[in-house]
Protein backbone atom coordinates (compact mmCIF):
# COMPACT_ATOMS: atom_id res chain seq x y z
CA UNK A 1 -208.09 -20.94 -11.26
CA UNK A 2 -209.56 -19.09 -8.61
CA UNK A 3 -207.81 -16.14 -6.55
CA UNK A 4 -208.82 -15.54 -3.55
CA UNK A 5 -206.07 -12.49 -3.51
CA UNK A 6 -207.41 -11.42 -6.49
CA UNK A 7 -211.30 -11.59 -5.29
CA UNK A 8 -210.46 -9.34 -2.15
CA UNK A 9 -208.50 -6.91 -4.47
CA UNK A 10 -211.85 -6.53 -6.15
CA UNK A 11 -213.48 -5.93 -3.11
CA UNK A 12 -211.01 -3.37 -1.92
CA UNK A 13 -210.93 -1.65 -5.45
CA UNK A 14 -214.79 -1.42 -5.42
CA UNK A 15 -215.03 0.46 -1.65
CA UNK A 16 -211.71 2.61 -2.80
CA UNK A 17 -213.87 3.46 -5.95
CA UNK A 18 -216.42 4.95 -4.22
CA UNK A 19 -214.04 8.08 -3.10
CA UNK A 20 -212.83 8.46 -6.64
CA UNK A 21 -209.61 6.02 -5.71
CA UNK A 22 -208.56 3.77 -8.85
CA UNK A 23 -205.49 1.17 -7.37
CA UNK A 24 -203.74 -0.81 -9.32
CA UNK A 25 -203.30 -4.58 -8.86
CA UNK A 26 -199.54 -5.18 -8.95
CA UNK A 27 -196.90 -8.11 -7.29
CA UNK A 28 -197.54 -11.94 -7.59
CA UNK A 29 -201.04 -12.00 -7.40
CA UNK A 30 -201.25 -9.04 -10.78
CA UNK A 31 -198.60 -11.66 -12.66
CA UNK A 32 -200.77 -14.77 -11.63
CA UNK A 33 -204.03 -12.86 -13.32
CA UNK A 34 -201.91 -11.38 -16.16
CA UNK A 35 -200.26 -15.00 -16.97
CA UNK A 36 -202.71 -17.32 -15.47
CA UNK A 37 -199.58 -19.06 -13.36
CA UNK A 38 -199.56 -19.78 -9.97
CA UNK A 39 -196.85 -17.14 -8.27
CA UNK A 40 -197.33 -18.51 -4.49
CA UNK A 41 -198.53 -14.70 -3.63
CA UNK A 42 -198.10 -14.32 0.02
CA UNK A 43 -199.53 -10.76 0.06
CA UNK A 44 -201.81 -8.01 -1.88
CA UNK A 45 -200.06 -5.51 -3.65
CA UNK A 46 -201.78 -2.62 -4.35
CA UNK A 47 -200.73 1.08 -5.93
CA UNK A 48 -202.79 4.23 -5.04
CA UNK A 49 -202.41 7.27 -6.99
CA UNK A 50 -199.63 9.94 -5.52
CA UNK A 51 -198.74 13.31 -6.28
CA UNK A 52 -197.85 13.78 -9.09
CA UNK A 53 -194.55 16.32 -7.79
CA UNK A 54 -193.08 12.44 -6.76
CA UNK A 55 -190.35 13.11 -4.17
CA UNK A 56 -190.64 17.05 -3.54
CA UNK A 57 -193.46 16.28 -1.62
CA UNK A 58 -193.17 15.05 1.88
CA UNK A 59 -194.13 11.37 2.63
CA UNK A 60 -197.34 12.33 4.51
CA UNK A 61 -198.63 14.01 1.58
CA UNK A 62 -197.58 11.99 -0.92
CA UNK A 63 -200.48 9.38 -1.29
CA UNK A 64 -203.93 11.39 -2.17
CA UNK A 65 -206.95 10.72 0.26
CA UNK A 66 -204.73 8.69 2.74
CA UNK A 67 -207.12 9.31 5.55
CA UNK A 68 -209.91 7.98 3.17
CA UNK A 69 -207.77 5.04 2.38
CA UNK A 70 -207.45 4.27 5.96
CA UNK A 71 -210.79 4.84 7.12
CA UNK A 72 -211.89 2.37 4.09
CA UNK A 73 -208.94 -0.60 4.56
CA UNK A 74 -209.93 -0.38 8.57
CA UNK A 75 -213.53 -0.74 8.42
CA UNK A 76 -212.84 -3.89 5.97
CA UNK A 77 -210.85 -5.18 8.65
């Protein structure tokens, strides 16, 4: 079965990598690679590490490197 979904979480994972981000592949498109069904994704789901304080901290500083993420998910267009 190919995933396209999945292939362009790989590519995102790999440039996130390269500033010491590690996502997570979650939603449809993690079940369809975790059970090998078809789950008619319709978008990329994809967890980046937070702090760690959860919901003390504001929402602005709640995902690590955001302006990193950003930069990164904009230049891949």
């Amino acid at each position: 079965m190919k995933n396209y979904k999945y292939n362009e979480f790989i590519k995102i994972a790999k440039k996130l990598n390269d500033f010491s981000i590690i996502p997570l592949l979650m939603g449809s498109v993690g079940l369809e690679v975790v059970t090998g069904k078809w789950w008619d994704a319709q978008d990329l789901d994809i967890h980046v590490p937070g702090d760690r304080r959860g919901w003390e901290v504001p929402p602005q500083l709640s995902i690590h490197n955001w302006k990193n993420i950003m930069e990164i998910m904009e230049g891949m267009g």
